[in-house]
PDB file of N, CA and C in Angstrom:
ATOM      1  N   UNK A   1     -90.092  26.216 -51.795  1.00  0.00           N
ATOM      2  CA  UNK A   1     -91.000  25.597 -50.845  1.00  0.00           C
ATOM      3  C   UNK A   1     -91.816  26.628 -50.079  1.00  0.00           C
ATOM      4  N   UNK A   2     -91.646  27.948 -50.091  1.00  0.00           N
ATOM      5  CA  UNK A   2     -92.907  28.989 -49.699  1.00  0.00           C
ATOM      6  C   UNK A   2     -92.177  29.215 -48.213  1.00  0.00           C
ATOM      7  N   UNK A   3     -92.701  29.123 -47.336  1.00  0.00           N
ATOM      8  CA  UNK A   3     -92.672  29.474 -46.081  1.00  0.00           C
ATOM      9  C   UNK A   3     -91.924  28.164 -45.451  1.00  0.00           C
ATOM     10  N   UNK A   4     -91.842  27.258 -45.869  1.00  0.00           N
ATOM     11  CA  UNK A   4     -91.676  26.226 -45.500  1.00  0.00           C
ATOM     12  C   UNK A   4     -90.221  25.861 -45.195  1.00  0.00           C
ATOM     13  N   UNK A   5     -89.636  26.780 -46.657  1.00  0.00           N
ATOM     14  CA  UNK A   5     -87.745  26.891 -46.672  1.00  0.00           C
ATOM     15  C   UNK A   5     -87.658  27.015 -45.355  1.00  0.00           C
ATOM     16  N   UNK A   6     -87.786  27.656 -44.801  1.00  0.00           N
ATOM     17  CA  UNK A   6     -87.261  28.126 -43.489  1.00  0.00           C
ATOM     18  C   UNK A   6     -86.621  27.183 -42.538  1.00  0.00           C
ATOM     19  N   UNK A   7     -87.663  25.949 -42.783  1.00  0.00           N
ATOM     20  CA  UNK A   7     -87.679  25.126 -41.326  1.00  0.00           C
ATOM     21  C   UNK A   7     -86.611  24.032 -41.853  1.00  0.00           C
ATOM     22  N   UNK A   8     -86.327  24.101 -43.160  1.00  0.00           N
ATOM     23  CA  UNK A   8     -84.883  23.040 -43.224  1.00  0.00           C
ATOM     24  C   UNK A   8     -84.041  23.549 -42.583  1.00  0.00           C
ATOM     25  N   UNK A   9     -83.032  22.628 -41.911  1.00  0.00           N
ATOM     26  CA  UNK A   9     -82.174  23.315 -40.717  1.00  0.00           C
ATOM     27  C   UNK A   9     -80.896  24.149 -41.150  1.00  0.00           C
ATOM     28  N   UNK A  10     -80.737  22.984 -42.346  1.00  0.00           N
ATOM     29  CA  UNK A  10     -79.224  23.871 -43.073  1.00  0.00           C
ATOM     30  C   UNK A  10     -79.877  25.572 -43.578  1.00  0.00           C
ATOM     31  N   UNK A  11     -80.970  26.169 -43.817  1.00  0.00           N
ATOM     32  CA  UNK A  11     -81.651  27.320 -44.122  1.00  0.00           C
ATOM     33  C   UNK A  11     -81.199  28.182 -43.093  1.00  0.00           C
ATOM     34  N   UNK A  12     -82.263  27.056 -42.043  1.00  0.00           N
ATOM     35  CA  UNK A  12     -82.140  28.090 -40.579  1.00  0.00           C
ATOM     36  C   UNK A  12     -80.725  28.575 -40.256  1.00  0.00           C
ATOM     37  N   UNK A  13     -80.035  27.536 -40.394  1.00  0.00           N
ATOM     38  CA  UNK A  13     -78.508  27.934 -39.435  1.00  0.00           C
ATOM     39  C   UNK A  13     -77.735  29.017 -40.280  1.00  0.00           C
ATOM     40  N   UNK A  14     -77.898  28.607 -41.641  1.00  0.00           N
ATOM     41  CA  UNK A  14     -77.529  30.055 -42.570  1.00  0.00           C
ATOM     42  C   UNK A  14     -77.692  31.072 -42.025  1.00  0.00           C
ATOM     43  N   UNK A  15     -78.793  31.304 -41.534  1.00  0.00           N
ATOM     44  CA  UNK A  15     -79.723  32.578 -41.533  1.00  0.00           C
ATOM     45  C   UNK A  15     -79.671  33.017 -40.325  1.00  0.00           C
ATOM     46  N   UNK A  16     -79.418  32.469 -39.233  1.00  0.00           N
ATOM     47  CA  UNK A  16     -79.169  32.485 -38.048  1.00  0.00           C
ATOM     48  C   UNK A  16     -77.234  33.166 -37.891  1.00  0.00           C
ATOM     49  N   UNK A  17     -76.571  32.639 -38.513  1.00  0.00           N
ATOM     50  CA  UNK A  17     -75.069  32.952 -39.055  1.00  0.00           C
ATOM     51  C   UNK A  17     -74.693  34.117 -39.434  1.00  0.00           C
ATOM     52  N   UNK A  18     -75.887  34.515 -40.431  1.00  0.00           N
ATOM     53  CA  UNK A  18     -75.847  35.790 -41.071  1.00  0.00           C
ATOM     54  C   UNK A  18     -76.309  36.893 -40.223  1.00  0.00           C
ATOM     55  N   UNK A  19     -77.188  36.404 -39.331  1.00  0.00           N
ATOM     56  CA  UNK A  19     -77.880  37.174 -38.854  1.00  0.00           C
ATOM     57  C   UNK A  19     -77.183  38.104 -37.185  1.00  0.00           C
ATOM     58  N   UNK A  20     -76.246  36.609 -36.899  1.00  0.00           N
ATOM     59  CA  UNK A  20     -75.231  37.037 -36.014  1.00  0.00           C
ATOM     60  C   UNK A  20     -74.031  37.741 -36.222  1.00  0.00           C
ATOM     61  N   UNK A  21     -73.839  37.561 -37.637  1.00  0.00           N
ATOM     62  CA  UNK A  21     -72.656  38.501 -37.999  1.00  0.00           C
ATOM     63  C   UNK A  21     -72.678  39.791 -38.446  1.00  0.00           C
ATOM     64  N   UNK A  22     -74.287  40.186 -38.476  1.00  0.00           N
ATOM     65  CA  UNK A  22     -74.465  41.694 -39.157  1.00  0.00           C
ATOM     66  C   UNK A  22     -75.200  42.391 -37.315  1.00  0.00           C
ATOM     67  N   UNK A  23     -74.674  41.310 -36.613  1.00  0.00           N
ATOM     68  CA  UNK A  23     -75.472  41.777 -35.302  1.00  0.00           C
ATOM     69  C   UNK A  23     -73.842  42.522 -34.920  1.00  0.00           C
ATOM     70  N   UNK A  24     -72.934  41.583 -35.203  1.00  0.00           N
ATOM     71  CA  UNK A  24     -72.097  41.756 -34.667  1.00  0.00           C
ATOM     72  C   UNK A  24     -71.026  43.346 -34.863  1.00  0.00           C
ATOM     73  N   UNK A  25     -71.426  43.324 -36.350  1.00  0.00           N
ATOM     74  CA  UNK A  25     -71.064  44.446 -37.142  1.00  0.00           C
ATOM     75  C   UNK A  25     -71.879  45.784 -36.970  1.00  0.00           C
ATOM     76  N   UNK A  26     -72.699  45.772 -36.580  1.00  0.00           N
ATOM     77  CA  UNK A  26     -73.096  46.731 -35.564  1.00  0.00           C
ATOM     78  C   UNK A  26     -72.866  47.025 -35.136  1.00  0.00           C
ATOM     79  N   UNK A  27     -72.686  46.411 -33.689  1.00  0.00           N
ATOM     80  CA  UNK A  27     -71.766  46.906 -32.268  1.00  0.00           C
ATOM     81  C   UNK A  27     -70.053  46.785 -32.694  1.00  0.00           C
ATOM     82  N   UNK A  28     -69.891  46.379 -33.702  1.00  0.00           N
ATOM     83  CA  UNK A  28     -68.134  47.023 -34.381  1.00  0.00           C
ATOM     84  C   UNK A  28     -68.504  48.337 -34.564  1.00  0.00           C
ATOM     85  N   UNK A  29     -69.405  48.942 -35.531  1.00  0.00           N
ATOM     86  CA  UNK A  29     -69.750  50.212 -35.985  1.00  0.00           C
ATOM     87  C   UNK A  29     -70.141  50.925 -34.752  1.00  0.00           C
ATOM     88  N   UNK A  30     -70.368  50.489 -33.660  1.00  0.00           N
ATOM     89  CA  UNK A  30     -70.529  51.557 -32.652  1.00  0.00           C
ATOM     90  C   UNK A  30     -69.277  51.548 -31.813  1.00  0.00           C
ATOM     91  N   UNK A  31     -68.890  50.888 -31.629  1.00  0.00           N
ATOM     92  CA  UNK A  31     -67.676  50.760 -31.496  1.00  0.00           C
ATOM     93  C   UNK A  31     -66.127  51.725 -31.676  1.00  0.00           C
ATOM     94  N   UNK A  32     -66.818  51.649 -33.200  1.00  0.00           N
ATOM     95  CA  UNK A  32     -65.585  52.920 -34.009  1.00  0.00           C
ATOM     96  C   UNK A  32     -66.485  54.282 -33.749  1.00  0.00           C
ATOM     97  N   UNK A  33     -68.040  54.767 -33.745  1.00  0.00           N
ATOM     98  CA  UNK A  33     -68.193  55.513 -33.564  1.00  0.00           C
ATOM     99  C   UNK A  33     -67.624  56.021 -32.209  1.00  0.00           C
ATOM    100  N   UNK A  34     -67.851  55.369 -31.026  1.00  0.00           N
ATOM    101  CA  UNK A  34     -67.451  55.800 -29.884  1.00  0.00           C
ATOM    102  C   UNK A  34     -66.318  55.995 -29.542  1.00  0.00           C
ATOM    103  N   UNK A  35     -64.978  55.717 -30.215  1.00  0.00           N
ATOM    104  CA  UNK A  35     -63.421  56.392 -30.658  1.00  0.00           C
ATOM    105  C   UNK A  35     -63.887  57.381 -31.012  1.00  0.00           C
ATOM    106  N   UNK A  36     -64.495  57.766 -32.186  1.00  0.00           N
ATOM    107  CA  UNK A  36     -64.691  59.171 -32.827  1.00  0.00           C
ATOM    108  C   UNK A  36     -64.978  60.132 -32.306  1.00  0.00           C
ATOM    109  N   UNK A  37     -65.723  59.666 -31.632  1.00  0.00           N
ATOM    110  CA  UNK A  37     -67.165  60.186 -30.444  1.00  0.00           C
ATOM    111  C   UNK A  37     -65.825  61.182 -29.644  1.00  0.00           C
ATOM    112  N   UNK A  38     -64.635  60.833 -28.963  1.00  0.00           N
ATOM    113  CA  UNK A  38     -63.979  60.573 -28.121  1.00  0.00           C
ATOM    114  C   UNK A  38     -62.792  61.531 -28.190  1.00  0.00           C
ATOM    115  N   UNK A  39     -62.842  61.712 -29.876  1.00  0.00           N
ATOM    116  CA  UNK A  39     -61.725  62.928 -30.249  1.00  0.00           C
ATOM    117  C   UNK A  39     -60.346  62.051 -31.317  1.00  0.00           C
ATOM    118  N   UNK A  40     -60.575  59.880 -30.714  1.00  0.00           N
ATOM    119  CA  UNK A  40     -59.354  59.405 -31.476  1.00  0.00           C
ATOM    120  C   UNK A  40     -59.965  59.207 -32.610  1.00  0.00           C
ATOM    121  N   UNK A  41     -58.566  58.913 -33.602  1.00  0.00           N
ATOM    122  CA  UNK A  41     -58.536  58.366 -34.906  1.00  0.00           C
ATOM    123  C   UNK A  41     -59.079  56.671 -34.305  1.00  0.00           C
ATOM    124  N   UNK A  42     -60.156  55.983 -35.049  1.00  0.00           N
ATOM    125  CA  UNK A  42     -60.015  54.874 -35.297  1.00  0.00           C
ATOM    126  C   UNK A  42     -58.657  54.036 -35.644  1.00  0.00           C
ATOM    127  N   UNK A  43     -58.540  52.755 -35.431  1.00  0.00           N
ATOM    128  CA  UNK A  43     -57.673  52.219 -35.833  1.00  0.00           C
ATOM    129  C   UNK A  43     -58.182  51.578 -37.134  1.00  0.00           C
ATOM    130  N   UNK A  44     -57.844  50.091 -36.614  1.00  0.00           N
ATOM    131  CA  UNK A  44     -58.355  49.347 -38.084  1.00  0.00           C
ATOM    132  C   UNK A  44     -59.947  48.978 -38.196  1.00  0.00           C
ATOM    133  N   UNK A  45     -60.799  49.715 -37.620  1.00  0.00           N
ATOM    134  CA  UNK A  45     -62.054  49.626 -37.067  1.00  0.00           C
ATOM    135  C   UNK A  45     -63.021  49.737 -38.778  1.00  0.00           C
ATOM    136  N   UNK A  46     -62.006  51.093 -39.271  1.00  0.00           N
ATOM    137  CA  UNK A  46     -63.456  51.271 -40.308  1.00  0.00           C
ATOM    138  C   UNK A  46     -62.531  49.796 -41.211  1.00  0.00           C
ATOM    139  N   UNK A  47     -61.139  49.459 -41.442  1.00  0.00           N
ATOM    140  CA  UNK A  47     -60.998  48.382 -42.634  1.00  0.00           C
ATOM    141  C   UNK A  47     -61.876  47.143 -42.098  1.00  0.00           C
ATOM    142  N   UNK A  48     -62.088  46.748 -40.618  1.00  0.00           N
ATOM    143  CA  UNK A  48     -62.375  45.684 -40.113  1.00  0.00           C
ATOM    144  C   UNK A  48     -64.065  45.384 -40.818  1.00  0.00           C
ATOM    145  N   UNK A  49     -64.744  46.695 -40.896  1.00  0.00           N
ATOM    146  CA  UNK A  49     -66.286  47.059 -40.958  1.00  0.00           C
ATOM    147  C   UNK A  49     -66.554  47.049 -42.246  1.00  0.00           C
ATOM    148  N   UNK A  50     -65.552  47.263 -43.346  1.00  0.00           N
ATOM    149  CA  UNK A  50     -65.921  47.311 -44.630  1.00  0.00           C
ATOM    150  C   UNK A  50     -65.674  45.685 -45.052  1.00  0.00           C
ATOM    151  N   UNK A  51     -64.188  45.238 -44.653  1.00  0.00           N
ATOM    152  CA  UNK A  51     -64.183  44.102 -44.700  1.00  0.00           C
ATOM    153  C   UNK A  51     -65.007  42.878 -44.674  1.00  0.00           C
ATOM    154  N   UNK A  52     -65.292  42.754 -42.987  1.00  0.00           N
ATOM    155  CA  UNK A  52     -67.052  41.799 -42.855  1.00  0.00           C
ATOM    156  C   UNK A  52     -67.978  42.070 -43.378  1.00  0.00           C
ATOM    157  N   UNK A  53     -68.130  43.781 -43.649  1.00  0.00           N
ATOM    158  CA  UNK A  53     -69.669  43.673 -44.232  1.00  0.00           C
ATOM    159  C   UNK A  53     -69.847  43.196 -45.860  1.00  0.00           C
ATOM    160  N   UNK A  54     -68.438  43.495 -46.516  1.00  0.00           N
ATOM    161  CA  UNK A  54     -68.615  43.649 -47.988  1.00  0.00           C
ATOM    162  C   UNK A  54     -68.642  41.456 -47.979  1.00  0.00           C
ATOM    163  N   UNK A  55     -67.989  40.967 -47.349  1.00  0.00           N
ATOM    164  CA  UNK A  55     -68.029  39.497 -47.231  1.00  0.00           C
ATOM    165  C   UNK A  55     -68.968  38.963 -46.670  1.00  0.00           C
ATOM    166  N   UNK A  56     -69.939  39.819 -45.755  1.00  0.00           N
ATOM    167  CA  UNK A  56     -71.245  39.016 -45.263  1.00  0.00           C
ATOM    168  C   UNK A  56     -72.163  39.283 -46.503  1.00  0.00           C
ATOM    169  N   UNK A  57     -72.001  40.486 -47.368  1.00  0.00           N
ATOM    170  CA  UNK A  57     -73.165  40.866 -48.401  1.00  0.00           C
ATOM    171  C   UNK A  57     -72.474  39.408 -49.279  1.00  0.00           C
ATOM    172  N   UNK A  58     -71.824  39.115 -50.041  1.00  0.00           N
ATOM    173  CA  UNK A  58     -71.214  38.542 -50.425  1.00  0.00           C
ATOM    174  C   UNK A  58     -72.044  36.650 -50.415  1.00  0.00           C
ATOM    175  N   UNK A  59     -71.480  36.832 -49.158  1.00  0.00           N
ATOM    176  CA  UNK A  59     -72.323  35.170 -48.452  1.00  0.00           C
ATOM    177  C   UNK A  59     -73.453  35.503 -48.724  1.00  0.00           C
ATOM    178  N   UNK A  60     -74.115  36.260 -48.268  1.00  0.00           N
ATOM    179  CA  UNK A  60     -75.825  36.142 -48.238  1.00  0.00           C
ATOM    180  C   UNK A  60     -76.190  35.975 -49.818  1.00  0.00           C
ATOM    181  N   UNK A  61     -75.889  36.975 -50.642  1.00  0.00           N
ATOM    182  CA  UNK A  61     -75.983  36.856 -51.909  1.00  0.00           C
ATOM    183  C   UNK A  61     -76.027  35.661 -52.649  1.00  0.00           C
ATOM    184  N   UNK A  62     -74.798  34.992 -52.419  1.00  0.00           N
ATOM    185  CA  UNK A  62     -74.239  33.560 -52.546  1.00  0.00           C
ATOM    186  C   UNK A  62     -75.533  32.580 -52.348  1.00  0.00           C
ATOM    187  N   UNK A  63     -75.799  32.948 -50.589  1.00  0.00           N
ATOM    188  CA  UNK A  63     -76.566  32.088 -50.381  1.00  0.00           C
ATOM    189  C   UNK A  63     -78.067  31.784 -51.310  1.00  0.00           C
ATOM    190  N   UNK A  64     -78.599  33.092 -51.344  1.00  0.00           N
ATOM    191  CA  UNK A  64     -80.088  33.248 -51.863  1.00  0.00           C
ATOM    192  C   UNK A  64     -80.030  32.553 -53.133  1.00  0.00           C
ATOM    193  N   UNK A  65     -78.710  32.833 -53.755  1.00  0.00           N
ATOM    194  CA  UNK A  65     -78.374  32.421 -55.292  1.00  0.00           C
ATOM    195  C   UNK A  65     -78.624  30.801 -55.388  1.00  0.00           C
ATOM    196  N   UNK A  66     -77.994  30.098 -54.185  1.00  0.00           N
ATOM    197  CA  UNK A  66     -77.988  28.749 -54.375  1.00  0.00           C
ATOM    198  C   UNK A  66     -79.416  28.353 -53.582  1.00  0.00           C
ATOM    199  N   UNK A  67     -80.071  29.223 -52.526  1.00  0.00           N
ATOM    200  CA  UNK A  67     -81.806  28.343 -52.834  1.00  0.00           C
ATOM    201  C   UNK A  67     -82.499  29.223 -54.023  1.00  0.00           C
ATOM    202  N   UNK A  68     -82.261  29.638 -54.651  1.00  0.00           N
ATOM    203  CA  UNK A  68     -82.980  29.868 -56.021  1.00  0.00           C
ATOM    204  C   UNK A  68     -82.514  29.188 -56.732  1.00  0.00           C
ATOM    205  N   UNK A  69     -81.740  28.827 -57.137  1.00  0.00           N
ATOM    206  CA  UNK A  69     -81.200  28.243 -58.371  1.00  0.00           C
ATOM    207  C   UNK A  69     -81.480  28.991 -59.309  1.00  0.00           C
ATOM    208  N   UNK A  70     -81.668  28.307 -60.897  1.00  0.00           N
ATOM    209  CA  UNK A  70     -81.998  28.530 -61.937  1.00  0.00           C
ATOM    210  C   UNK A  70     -83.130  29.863 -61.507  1.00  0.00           C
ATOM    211  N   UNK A  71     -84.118  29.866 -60.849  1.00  0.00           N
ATOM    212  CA  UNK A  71     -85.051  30.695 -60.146  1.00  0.00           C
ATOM    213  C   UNK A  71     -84.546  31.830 -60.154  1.00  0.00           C
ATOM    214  N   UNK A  72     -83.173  31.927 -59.873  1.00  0.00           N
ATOM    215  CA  UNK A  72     -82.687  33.478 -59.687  1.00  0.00           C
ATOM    216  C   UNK A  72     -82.586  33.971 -60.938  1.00  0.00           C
ATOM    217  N   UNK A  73     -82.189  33.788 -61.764  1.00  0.00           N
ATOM    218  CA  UNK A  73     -82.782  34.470 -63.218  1.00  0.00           C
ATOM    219  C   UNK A  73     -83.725  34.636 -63.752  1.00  0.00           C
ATOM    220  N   UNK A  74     -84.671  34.718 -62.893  1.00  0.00           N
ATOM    221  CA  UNK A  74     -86.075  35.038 -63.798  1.00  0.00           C
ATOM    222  C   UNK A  74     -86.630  35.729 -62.975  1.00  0.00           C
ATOM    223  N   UNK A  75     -87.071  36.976 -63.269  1.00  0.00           N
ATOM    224  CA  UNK A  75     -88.085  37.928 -62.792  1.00  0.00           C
ATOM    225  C   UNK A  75     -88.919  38.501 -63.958  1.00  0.00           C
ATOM    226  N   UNK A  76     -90.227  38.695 -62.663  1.00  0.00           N
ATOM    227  CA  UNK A  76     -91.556  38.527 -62.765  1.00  0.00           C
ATOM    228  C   UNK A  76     -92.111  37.448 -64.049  1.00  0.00           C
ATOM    229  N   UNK A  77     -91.305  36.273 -63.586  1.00  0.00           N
ATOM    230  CA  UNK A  77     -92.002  34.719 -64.247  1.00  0.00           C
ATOM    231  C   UNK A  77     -91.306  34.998 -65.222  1.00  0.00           C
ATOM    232  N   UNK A  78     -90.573  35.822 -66.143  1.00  0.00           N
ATOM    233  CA  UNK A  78     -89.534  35.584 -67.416  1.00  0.00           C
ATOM    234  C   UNK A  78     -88.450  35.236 -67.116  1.00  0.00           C
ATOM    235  N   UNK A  79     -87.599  34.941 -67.883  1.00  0.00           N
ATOM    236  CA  UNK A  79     -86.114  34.609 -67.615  1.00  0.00           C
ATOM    237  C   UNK A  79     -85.793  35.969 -68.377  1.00  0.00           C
ATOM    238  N   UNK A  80     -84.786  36.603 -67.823  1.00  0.00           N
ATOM    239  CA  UNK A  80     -84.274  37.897 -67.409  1.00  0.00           C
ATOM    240  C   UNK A  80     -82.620  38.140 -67.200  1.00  0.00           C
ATOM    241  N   UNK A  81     -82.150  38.678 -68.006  1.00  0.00           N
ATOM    242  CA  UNK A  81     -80.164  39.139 -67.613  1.00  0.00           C
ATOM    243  C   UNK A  81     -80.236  39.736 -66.520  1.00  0.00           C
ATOM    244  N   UNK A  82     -81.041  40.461 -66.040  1.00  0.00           N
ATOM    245  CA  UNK A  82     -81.449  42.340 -65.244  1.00  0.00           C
ATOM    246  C   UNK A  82     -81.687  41.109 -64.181  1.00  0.00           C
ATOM    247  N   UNK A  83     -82.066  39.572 -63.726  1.00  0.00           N
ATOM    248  CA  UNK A  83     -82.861  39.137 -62.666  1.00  0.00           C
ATOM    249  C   UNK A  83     -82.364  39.738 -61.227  1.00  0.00           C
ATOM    250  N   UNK A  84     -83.308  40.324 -59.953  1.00  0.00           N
ATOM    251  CA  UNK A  84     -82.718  41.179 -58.846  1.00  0.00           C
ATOM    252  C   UNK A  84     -81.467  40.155 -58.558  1.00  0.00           C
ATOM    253  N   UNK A  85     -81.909  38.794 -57.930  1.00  0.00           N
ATOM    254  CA  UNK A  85     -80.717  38.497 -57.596  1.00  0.00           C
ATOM    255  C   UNK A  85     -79.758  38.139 -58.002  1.00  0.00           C
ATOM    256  N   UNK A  86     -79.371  37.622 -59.379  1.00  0.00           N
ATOM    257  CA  UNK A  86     -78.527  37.710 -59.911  1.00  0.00           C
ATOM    258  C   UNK A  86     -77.635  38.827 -59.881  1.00  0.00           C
ATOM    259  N   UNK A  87     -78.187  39.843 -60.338  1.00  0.00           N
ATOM    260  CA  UNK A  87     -77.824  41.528 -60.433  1.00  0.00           C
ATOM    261  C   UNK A  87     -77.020  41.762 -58.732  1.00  0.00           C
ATOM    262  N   UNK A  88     -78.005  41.037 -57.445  1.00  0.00           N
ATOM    263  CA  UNK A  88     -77.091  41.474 -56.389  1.00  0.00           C
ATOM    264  C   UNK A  88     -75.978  40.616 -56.046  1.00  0.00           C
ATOM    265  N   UNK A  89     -76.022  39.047 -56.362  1.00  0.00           N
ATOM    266  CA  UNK A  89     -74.916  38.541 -56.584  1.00  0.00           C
ATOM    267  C   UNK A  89     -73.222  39.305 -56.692  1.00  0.00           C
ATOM    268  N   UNK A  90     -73.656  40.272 -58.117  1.00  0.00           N
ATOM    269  CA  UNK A  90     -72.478  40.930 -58.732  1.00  0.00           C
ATOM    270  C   UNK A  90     -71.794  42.212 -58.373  1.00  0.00           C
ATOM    271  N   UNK A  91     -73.170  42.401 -57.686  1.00  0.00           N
ATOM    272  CA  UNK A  91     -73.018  43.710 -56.706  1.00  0.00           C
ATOM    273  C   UNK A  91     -72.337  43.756 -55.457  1.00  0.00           C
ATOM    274  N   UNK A  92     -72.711  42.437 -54.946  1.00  0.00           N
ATOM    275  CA  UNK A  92     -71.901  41.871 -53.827  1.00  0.00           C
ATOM    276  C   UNK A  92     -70.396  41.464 -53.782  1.00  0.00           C
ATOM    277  N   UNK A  93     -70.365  41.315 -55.516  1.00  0.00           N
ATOM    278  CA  UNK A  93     -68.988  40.988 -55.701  1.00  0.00           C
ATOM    279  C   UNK A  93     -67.954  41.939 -55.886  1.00  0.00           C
ATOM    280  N   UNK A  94     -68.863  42.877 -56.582  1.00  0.00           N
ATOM    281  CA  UNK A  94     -67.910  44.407 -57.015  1.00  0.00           C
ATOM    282  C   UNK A  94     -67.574  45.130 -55.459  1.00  0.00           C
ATOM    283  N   UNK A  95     -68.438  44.981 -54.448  1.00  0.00           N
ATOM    284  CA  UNK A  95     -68.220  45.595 -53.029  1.00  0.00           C
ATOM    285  C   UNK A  95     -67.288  45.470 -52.878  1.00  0.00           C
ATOM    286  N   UNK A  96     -66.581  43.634 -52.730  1.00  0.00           N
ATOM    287  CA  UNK A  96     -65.333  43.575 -52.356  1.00  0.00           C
ATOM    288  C   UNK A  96     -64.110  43.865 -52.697  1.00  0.00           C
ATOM    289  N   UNK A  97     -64.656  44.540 -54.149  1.00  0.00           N
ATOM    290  CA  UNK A  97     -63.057  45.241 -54.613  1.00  0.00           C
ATOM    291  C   UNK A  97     -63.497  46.558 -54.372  1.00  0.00           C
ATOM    292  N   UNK A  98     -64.168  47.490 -54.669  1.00  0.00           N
ATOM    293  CA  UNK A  98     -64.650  49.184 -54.646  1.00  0.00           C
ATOM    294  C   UNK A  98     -64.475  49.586 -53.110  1.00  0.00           C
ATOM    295  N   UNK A  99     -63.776  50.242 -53.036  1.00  0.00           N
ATOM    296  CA  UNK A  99     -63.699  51.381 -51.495  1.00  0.00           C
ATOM    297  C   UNK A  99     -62.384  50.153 -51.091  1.00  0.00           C
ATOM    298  N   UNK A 100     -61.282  49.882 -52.130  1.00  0.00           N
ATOM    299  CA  UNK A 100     -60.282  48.696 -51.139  1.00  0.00           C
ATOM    300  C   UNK A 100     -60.795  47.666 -50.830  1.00  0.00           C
ATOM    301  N   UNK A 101     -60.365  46.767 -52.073  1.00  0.00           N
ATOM    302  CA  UNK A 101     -60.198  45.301 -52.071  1.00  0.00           C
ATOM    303  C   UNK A 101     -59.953  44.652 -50.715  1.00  0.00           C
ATOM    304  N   UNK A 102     -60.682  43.688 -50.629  1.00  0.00           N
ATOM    305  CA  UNK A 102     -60.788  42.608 -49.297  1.00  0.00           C
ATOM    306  C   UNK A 102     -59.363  41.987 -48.599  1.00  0.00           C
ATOM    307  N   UNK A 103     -58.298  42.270 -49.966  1.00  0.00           N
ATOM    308  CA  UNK A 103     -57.574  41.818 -49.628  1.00  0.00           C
ATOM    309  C   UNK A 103     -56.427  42.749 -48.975  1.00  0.00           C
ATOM    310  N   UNK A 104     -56.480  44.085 -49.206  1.00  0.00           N
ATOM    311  CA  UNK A 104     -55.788  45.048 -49.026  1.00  0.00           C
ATOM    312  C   UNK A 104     -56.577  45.782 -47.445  1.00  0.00           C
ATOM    313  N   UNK A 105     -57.861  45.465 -47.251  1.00  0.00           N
ATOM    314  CA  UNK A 105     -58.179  45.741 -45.823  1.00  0.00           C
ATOM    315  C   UNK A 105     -57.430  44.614 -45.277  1.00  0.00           C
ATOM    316  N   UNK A 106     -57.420  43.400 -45.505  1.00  0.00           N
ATOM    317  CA  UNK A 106     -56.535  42.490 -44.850  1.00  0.00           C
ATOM    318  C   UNK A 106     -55.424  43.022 -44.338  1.00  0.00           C
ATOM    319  N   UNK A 107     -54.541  43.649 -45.213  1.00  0.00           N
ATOM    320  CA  UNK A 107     -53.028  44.230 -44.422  1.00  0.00           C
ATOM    321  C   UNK A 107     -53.348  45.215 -43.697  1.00  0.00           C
ATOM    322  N   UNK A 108     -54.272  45.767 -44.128  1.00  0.00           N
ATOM    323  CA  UNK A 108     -54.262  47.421 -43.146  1.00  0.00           C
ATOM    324  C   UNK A 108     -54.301  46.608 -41.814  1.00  0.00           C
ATOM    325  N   UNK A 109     -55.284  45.641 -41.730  1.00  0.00           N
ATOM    326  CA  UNK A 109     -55.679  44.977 -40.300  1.00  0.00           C
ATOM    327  C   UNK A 109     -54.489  44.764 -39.718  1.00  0.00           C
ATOM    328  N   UNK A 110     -53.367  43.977 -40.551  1.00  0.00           N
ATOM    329  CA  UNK A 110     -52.185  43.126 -39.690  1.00  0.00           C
ATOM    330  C   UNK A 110     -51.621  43.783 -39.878  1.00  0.00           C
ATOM    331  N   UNK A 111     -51.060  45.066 -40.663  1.00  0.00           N
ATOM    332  CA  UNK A 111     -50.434  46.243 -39.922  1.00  0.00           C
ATOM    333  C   UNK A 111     -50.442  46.707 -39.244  1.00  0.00           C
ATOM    334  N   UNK A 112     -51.726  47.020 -38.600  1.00  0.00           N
ATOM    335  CA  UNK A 112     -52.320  47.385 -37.371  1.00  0.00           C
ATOM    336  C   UNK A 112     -51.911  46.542 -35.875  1.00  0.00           C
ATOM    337  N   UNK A 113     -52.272  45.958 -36.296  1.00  0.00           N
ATOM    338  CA  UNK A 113     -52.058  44.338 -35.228  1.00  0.00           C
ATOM    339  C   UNK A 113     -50.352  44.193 -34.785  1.00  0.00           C
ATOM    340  N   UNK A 114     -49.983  43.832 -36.019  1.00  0.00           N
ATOM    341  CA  UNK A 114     -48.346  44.056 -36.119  1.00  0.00           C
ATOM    342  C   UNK A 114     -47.864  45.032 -35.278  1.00  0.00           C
ATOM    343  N   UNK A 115     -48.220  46.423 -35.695  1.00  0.00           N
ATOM    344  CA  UNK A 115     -47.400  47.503 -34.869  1.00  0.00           C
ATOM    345  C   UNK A 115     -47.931  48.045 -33.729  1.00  0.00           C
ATOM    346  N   UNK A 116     -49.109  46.962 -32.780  1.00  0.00           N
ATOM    347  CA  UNK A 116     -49.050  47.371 -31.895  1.00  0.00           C
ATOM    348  C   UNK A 116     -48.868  45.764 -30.487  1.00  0.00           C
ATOM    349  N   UNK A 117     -48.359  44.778 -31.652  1.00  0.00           N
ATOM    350  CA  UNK A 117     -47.693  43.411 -30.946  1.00  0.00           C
ATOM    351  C   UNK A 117     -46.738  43.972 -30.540  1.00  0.00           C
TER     352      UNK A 117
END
C-alpha cells in the first residue's frame, strides 16, 4: 500500500513496539558501559543485550516478512533465492544461535539472578 501501510494501526503499533524496545536496549547498552566505565565486571548485562537484540532483529524480520508476503522473494521485480528480506529473515535467525544461543543467555541471566536472590 506505499506510504499508506503505515497508518493501519496493527503496522503502527508494531513499529512503535519495536521501536521502544531498541530504545530501550540502548540505555541497557549504556548501562553496561557505565559498569565498565567504573572499573566492574558487568553482570548479566552483555547476555541480557545480546539476548533482546538478537530477538528484536528476529521480530522485526518476522514482521517485514509477513507485510511482504510472497513480495519478499522477489528482488528488483524477479523472484529471487538471494531476495534481501528473505536473506535477513535467516540472518535474524542464525543471530540467535551464533555468539550463544537465546537459550543459554537465558541461564546465564537466572544464574545471575539466582545467586544474587
Amino acid at each position: 500500500q506505499g506510504s499508506r501501510g503505515c497508518e493501519h494501526p496493527y503496522v503502527r503499533q508494531r513499529l512503535v513496539e519495536f521501536a521502544t524496545e531498541a530504545q530501550c536496549l540502548r540505555l541497557g547498552r549504556y548501562r553496561a558501559l557505565t559498569t565498565q566505565l567504573r572499573g566492574r565486571v558487568p553482570g548479566p548485562e552483555s547476555s541480557s543485550a545480546k539476548l533482546a537484540s538478537s530477538e528484536l532483529n528476529l521480530r522485526v524480520m518476522m514482521f517485514a516478512n509477513e507485510l511482504l508476503g510472497s513480495w519478499g522473494s522477489v528482488e528488483d521485480g524477479k523472484a529471487s533465492g538471494s531476495a534481501r528480506w528473505v536473506r535477513g529473515l535467516l540472518d535474524a535467525r542464525e543471530h540467535t544461535i551464533a555468539g550463544g544461543t537465546s537459550e543459554i543467555q537465558r541461564m546465564v541471566i537466572a544464574r545471575h539472578i539466582l545467586q544474587t536472590a
